[in-house]
N, C-alpha and C. Protein backbone atom coordinates (compact mmCIF):
# COMPACT_ATOMS: atom_id res chain seq x y z
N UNK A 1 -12.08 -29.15 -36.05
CA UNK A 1 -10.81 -28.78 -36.62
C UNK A 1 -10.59 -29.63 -37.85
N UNK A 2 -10.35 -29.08 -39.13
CA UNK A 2 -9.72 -29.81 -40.29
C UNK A 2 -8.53 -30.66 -39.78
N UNK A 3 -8.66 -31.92 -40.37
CA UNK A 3 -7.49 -32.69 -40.03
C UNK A 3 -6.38 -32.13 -41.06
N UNK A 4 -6.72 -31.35 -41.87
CA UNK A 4 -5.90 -30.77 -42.87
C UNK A 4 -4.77 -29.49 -41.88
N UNK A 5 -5.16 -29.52 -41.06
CA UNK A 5 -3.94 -28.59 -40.37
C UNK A 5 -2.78 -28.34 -41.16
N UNK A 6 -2.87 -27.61 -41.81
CA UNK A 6 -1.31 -27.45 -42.70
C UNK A 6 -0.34 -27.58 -42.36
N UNK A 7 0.05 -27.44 -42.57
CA UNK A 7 1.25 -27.74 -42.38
C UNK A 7 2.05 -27.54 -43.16
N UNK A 8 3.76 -26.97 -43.45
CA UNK A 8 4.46 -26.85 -45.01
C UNK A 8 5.98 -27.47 -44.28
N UNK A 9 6.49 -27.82 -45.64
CA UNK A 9 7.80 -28.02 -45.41
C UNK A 9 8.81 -28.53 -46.66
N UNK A 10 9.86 -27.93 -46.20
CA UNK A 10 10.75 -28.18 -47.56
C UNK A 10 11.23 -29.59 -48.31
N UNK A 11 11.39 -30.00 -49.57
CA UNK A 11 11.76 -31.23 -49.81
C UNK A 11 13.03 -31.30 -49.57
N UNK A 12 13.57 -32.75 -49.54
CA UNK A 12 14.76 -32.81 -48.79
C UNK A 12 16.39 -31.96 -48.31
N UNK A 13 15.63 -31.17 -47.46
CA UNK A 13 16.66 -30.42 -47.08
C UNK A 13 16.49 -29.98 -45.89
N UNK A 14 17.05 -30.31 -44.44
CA UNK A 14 16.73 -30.07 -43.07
C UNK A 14 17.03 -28.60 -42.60
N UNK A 15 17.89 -27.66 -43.53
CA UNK A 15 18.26 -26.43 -43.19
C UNK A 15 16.86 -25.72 -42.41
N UNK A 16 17.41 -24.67 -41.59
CA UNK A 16 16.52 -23.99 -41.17
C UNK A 16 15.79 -22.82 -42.53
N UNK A 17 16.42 -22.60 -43.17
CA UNK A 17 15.96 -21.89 -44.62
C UNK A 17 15.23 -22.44 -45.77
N UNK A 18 14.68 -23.87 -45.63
CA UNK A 18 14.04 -24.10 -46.60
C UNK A 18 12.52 -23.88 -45.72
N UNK A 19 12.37 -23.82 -44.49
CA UNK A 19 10.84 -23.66 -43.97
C UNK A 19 10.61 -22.01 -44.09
N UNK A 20 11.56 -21.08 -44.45
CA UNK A 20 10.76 -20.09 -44.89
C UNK A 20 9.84 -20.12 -46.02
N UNK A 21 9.77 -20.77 -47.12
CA UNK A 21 8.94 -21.00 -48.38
C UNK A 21 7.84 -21.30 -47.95
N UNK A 22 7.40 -21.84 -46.67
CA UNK A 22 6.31 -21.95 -46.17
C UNK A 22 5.39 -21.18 -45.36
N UNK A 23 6.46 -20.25 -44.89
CA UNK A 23 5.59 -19.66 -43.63
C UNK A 23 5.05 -18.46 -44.99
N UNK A 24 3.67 -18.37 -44.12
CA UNK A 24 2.37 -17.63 -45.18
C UNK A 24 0.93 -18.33 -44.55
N UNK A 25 0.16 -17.71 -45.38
CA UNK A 25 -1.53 -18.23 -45.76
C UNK A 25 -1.55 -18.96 -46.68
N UNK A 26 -1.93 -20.15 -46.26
CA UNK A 26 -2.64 -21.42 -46.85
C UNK A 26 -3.96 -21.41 -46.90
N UNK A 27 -4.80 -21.45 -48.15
CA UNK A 27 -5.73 -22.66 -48.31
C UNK A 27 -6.16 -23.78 -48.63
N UNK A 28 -6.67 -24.11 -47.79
CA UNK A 28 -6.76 -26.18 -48.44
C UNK A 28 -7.50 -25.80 -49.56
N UNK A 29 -6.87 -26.07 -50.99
CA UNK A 29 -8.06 -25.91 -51.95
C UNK A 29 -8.75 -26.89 -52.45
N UNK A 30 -8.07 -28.83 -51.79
CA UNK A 30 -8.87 -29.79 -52.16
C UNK A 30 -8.23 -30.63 -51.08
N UNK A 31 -8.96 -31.78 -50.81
CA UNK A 31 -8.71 -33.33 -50.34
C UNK A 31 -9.03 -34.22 -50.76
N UNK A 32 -8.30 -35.64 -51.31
CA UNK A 32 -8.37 -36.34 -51.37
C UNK A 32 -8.32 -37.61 -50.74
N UNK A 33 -8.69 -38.80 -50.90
CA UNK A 33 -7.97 -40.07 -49.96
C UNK A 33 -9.19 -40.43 -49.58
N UNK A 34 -8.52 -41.62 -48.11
CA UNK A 34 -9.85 -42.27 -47.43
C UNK A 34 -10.43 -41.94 -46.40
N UNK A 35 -10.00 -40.73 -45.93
CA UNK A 35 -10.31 -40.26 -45.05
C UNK A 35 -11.61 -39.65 -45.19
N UNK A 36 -12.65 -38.88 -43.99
CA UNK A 36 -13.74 -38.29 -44.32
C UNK A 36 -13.74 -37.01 -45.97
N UNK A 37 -14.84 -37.32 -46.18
CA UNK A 37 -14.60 -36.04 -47.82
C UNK A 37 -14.41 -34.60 -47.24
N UNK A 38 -13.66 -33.87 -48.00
CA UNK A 38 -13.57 -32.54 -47.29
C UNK A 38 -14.25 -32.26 -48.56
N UNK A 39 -15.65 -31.56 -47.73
CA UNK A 39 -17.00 -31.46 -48.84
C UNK A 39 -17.10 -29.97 -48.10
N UNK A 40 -17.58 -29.60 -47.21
CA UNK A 40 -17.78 -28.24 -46.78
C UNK A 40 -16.85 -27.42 -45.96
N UNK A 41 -17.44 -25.91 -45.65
CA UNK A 41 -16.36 -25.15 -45.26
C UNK A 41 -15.29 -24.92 -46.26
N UNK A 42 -14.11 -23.66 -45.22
CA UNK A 42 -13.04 -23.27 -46.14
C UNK A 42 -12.05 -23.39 -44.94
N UNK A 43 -10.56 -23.69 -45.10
CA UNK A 43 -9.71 -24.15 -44.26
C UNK A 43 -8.67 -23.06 -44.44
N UNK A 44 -8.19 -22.14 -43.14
CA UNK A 44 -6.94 -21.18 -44.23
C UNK A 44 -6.13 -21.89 -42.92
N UNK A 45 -4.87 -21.49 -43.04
CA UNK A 45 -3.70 -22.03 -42.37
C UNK A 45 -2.46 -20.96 -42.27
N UNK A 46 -2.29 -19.85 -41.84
CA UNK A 46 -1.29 -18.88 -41.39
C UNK A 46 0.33 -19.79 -40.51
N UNK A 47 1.35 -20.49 -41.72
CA UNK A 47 2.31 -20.60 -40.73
C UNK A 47 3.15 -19.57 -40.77
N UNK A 48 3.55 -18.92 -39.07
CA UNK A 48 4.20 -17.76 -38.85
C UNK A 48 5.82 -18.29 -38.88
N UNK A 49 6.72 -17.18 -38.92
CA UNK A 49 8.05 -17.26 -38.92
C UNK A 49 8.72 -18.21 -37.47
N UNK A 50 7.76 -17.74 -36.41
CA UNK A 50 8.38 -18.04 -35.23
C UNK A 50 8.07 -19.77 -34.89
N UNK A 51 7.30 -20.23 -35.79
CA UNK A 51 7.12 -21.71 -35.30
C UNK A 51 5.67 -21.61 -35.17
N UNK A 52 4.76 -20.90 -35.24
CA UNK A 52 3.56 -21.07 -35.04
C UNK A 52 2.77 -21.01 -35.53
N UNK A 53 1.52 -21.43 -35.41
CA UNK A 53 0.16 -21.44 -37.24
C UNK A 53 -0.95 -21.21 -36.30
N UNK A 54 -1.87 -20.45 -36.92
CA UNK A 54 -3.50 -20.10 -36.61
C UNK A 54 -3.71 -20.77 -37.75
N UNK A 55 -4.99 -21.28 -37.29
CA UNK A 55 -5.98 -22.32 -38.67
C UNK A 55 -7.43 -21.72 -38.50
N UNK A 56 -7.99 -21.35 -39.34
CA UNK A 56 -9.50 -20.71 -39.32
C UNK A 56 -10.21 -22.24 -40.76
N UNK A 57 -11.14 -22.35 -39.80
CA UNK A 57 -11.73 -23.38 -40.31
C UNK A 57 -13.81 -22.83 -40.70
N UNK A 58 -13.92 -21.71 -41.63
CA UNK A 58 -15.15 -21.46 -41.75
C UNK A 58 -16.38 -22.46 -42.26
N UNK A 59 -17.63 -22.12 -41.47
CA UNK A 59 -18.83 -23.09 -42.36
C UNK A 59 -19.36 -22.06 -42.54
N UNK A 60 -19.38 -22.54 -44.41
CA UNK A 60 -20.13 -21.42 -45.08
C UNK A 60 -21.69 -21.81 -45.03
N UNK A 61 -22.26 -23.45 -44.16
CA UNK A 61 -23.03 -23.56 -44.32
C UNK A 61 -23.92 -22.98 -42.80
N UNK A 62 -23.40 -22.11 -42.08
CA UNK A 62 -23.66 -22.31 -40.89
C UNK A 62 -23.34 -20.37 -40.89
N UNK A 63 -23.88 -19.91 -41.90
CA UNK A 63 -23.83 -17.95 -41.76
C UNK A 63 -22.02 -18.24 -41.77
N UNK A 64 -21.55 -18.33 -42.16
CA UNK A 64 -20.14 -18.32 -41.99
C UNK A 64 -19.53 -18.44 -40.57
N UNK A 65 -20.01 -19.23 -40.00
CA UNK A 65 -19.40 -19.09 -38.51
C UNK A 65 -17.94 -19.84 -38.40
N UNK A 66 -17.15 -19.32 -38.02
CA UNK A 66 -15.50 -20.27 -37.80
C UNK A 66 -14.83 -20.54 -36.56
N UNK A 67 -13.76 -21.30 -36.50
CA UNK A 67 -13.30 -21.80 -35.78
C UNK A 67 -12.07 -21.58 -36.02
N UNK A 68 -11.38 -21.26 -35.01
CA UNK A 68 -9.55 -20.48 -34.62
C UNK A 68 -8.94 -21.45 -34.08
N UNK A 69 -7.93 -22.52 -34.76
CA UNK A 69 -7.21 -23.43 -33.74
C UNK A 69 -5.84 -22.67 -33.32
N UNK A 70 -5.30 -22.35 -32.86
CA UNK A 70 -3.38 -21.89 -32.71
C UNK A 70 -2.14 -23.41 -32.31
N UNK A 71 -1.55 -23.29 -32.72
CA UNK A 71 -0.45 -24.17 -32.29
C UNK A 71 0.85 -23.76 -33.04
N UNK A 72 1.95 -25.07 -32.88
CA UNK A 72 2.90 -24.77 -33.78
C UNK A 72 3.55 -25.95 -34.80
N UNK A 73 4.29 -25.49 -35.28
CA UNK A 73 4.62 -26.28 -37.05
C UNK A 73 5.75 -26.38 -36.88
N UNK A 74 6.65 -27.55 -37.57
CA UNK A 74 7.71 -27.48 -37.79
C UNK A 74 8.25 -28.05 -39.08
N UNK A 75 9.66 -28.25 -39.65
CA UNK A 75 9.78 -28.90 -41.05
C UNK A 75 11.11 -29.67 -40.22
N UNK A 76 11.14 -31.21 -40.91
CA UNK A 76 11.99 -31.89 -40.42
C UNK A 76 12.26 -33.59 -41.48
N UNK A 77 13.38 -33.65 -42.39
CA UNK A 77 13.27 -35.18 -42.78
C UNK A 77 11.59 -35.24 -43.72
N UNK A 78 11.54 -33.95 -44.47
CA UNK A 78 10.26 -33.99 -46.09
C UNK A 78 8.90 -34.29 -45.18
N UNK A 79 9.02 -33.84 -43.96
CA UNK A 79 7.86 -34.14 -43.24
C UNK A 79 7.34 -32.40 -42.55
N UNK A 80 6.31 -32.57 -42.25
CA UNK A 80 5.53 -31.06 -41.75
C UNK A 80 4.78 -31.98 -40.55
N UNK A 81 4.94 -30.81 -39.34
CA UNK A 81 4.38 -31.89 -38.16
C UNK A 81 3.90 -30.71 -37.68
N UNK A 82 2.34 -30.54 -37.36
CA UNK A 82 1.60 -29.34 -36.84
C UNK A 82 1.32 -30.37 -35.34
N UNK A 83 0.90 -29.26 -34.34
CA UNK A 83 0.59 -29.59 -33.14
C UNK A 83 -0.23 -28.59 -32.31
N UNK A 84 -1.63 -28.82 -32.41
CA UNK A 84 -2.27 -27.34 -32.28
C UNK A 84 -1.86 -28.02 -30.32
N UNK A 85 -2.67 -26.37 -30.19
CA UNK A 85 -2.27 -25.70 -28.73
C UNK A 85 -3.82 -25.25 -28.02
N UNK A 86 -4.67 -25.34 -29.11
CA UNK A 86 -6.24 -24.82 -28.68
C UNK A 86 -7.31 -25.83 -29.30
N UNK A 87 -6.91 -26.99 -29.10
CA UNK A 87 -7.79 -28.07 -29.69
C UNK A 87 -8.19 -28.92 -28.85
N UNK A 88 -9.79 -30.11 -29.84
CA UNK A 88 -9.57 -30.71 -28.21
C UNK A 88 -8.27 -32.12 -28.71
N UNK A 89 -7.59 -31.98 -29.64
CA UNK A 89 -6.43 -32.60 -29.95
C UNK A 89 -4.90 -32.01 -29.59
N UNK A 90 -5.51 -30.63 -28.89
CA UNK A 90 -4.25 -30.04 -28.33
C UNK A 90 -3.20 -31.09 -27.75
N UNK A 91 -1.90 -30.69 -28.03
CA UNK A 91 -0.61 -31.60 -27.85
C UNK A 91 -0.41 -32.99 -28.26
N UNK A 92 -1.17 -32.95 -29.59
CA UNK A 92 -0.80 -34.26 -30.42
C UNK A 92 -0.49 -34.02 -31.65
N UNK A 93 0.97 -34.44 -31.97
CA UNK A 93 1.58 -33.97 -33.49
C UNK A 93 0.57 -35.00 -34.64
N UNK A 94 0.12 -33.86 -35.55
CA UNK A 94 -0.24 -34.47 -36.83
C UNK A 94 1.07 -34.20 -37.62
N UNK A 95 1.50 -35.18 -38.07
CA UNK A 95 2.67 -35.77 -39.10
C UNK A 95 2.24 -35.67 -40.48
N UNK A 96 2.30 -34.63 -41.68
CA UNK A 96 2.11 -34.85 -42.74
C UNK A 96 3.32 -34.95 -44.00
N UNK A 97 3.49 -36.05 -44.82
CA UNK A 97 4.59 -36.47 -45.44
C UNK A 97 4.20 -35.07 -46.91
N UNK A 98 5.57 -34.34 -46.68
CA UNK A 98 5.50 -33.19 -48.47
C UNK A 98 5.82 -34.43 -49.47
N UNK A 99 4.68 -33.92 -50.35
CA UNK A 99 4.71 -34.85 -51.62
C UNK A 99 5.50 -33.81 -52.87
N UNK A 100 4.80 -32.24 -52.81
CA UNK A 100 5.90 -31.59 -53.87
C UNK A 100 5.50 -30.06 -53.33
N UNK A 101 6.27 -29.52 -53.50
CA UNK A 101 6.95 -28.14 -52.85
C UNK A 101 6.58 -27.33 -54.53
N UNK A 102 5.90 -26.43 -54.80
CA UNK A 102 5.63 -26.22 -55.75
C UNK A 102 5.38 -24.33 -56.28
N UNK A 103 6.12 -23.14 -56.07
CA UNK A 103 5.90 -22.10 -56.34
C UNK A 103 5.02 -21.65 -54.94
N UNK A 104 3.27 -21.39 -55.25
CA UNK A 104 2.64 -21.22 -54.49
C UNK A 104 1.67 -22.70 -54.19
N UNK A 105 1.93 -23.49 -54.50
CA UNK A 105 1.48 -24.72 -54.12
C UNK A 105 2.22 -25.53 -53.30
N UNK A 106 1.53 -26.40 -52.51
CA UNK A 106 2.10 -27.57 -51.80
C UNK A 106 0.73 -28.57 -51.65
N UNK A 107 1.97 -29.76 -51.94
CA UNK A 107 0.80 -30.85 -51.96
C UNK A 107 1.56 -31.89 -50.79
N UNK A 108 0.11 -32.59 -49.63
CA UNK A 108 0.74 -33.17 -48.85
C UNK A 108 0.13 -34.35 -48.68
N UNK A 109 0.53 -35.34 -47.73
CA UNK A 109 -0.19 -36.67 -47.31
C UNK A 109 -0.48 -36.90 -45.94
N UNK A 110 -1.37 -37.55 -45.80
CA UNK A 110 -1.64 -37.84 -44.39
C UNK A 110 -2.96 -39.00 -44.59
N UNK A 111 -2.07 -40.34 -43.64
CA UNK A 111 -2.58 -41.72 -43.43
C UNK A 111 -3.72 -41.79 -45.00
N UNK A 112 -2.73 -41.66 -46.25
CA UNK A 112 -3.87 -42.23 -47.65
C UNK A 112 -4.22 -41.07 -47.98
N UNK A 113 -4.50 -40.14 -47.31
CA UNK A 113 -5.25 -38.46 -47.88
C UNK A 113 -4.16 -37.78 -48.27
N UNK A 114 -4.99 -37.17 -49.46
CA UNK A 114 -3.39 -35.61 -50.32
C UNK A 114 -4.19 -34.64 -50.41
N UNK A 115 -3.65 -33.65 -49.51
CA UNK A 115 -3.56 -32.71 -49.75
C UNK A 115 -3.29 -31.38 -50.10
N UNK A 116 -3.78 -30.72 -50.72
CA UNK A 116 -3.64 -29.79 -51.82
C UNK A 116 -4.08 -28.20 -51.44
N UNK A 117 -2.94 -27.66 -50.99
CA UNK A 117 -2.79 -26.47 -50.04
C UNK A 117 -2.34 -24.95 -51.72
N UNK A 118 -3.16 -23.68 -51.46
CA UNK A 118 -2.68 -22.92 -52.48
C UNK A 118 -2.56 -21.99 -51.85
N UNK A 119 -1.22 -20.69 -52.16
CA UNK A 119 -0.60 -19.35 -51.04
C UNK A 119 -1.76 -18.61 -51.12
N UNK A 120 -2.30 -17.92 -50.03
CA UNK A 120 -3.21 -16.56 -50.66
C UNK A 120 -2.64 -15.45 -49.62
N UNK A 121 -3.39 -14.00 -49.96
CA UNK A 121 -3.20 -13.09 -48.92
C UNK A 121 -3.12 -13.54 -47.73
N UNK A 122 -2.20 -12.65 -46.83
CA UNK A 122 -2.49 -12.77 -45.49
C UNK A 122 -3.65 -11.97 -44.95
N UNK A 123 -3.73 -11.24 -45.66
CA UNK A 123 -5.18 -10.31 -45.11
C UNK A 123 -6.73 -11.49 -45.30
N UNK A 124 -6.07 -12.47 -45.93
CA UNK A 124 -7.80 -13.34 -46.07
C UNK A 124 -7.83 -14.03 -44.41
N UNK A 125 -7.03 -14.21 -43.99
CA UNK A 125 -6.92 -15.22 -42.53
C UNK A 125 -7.16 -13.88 -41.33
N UNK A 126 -6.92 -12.79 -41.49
CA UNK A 126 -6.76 -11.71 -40.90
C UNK A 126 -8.00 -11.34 -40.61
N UNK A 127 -9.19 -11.38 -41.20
CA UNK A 127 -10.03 -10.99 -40.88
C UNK A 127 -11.21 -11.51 -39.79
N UNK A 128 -10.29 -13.12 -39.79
CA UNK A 128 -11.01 -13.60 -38.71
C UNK A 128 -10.35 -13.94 -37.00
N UNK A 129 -9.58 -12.67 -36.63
CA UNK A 129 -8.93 -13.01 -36.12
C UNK A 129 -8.34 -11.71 -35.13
């Protein structure tokens, strides 16, 4: 599982209406930080309306074979807290701090790493699934 679990969330504003700007298809389109390099594969991130995200994590080096995590997301205090449900990290919140809320961009942090999430179709996550 990408530790990149997306995650989205609004800048400072706790309303329940700023986490619609998020719910969609994500791709991680980069990582940075000290964490391991996110060198291979493609990461998409579907957060749904109801609280919940599918993450498809493909290796393009491996015939394209992927991996389906499910859990759920929330927005709370400029923070995005995913918690998959089909991992072997199932029921442990990853906490990622929003750095900027941006059109179809979002850029986030997690322990030194930024990451750099861009909107795409929902039909790209759809197909593996």
């Amino acid at each position: 599982m990408a530790v990149f679990s997306i995650t989205f969330v609004s800048c400072g504003n706790d309303d329940d209406e700023p986490n619609s700007a998020f719910v969609g298809t994500w791709h991680t389109e980069r990582v940075d930080g000290s964490l391991e390099p996110f060198t291979e594969g493609i990461t998409y991130t579907q957060l749904r309306s109801d609280g919940t995200y599918v993450e498809v994590d493909v290796d393009e080096e491996d015939d394209n074979a992927y991996e389906v995590t499910n859990g759920t997301w929330s927005v709370s205090d400029n923070k995005l807290t995913m918690t998959a449900t089909t991992d072997i990290i199932s029921g442990i919140p990853v906490t990622f701090e929003i750095k900027k809320v941006e059109g179809d961009k979002i850029t986030l942090s997690f322990l030194g790493t930024t990451v750099y999430l861009v909107r795409v179709s929902d039909s790209v996550i759809e197909k593996y699934l």
